[in-house]
C-alpha atoms as a PDB file:
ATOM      1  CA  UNK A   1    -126.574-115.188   0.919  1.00  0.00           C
ATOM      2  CA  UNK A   2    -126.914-111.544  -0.529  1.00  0.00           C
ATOM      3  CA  UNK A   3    -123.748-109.541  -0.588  1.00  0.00           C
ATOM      4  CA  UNK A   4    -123.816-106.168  -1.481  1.00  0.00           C
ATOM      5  CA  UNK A   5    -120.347-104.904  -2.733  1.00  0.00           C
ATOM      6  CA  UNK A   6    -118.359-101.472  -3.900  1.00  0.00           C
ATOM      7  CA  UNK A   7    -116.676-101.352  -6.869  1.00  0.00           C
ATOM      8  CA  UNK A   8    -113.962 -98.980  -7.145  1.00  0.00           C
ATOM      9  CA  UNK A   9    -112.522 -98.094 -11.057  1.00  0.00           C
ATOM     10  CA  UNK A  10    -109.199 -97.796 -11.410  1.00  0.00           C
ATOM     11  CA  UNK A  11    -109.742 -95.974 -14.680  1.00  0.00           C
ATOM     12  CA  UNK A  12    -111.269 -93.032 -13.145  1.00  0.00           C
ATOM     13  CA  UNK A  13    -112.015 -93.319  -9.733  1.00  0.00           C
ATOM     14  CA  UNK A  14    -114.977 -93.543  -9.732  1.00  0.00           C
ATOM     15  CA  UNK A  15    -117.361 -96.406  -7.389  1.00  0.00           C
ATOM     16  CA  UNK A  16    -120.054 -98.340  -8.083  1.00  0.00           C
ATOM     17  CA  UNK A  17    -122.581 -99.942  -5.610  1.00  0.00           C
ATOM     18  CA  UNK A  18    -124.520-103.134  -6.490  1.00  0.00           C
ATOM     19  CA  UNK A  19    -125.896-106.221  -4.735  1.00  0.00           C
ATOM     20  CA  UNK A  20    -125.736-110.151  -6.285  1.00  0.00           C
ATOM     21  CA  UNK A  21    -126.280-113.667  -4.481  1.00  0.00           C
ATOM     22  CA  UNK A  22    -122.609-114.820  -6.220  1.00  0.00           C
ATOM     23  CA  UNK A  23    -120.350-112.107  -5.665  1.00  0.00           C
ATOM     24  CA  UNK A  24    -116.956-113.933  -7.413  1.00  0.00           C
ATOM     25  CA  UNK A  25    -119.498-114.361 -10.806  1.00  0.00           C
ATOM     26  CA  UNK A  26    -120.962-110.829 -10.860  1.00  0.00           C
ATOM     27  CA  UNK A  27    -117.314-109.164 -10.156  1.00  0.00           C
ATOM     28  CA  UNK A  28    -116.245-111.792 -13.324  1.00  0.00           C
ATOM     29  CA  UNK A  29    -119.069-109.837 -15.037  1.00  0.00           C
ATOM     30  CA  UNK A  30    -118.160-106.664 -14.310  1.00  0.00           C
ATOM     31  CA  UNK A  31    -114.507-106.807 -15.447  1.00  0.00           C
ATOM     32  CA  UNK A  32    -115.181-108.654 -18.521  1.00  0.00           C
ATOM     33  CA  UNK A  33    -117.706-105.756 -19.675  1.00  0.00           C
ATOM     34  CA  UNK A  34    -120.860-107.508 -19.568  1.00  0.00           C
ATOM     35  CA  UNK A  35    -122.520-105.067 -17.255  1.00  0.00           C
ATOM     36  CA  UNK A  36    -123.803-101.876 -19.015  1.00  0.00           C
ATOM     37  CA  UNK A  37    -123.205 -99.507 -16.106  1.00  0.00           C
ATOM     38  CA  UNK A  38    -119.496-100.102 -15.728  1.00  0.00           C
ATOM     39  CA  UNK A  39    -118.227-101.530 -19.229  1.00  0.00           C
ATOM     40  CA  UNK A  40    -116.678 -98.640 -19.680  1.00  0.00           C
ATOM     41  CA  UNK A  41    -115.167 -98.311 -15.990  1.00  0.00           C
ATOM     42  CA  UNK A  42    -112.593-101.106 -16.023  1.00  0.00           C
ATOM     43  CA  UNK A  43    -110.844-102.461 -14.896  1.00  0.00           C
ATOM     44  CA  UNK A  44    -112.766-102.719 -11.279  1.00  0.00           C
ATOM     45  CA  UNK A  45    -111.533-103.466  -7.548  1.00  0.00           C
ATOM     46  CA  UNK A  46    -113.962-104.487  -4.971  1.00  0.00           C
ATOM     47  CA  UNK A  47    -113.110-102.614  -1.937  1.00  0.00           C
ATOM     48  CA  UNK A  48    -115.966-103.490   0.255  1.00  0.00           C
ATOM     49  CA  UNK A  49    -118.639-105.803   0.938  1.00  0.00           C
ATOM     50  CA  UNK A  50    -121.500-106.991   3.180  1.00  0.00           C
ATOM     51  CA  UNK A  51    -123.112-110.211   3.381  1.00  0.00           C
ATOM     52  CA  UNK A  52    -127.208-110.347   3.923  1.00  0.00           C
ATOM     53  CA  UNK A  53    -129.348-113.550   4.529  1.00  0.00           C
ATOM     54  CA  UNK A  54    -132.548-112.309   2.201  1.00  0.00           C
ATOM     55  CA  UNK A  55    -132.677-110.444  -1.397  1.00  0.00           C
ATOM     56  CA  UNK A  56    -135.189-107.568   0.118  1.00  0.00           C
ATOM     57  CA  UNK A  57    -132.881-106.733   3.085  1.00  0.00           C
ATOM     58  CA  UNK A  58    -129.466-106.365   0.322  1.00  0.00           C
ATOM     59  CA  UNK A  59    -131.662-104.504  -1.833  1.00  0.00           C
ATOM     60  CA  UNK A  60    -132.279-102.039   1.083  1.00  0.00           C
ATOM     61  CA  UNK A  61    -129.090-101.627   2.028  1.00  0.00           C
ATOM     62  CA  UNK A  62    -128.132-101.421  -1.920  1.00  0.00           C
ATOM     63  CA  UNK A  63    -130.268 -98.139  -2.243  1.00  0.00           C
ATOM     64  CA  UNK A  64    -129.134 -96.366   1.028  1.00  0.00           C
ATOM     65  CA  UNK A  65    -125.415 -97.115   0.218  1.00  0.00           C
ATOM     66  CA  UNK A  66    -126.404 -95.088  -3.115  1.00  0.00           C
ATOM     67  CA  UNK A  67    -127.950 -92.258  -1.156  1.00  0.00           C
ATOM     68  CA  UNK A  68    -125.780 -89.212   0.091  1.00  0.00           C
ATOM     69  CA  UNK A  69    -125.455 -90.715   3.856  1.00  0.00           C
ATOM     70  CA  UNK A  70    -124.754 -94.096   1.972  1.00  0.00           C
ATOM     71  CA  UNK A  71    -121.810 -92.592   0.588  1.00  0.00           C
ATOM     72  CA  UNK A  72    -120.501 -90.581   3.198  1.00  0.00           C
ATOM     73  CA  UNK A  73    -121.191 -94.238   5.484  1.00  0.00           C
ATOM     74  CA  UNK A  74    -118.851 -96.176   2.898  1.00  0.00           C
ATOM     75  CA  UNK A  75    -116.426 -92.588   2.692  1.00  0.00           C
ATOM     76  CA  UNK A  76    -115.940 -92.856   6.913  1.00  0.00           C
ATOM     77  CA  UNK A  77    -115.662 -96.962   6.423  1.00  0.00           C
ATOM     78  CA  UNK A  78    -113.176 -97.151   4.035  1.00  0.00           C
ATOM     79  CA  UNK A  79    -111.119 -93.492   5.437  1.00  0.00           C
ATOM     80  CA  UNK A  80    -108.114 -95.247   5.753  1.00  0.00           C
ATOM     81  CA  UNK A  81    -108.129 -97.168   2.481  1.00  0.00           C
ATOM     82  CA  UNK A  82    -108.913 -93.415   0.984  1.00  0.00           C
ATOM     83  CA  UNK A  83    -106.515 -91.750   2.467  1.00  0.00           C
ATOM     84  CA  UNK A  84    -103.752 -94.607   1.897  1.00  0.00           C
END
């Protein structure tokens, strides 16, 4: 499996969209600073993930959850964890 997840930093706010086939490892990565894009984001929450069955589908879905609509989808998804 594929999952595609949403990081959310509690230092600023800020998310972060990324795909991995071992979610528990990569979030490990994340929050230990070993990924360049959010080393200096952390701590990091996952708030949301989706499992895929193949690599090229979760990349697909990676790059439209970074688009505009992508954000607006995971914005309307998560509304009540936003607004809570």
């Amino acid at each position: 499996m594929y999952y595609i997840y949403v990081l959310k930093s509690e230092m600023d706010s800020n998310l972060y969209v990324g795909y991995s086939n071992n979610l528990k490892a990569r979030i490990d990565l994340h929050n230990k600073g070993r990924v360049t894009s959010t080393k200096n984001r952390r701590p990091l929450k996952l708030i949301y993930y989706e499992a895929c069955h193949n690599q090229n589908d979760a990349l697909k879905r990676e790059k439209y959850l970074k688009t505009t609509y992508g954000k607006r989808y995971i914005k309307n998804r998560l509304k009540e964890y936003f607004m809570g």
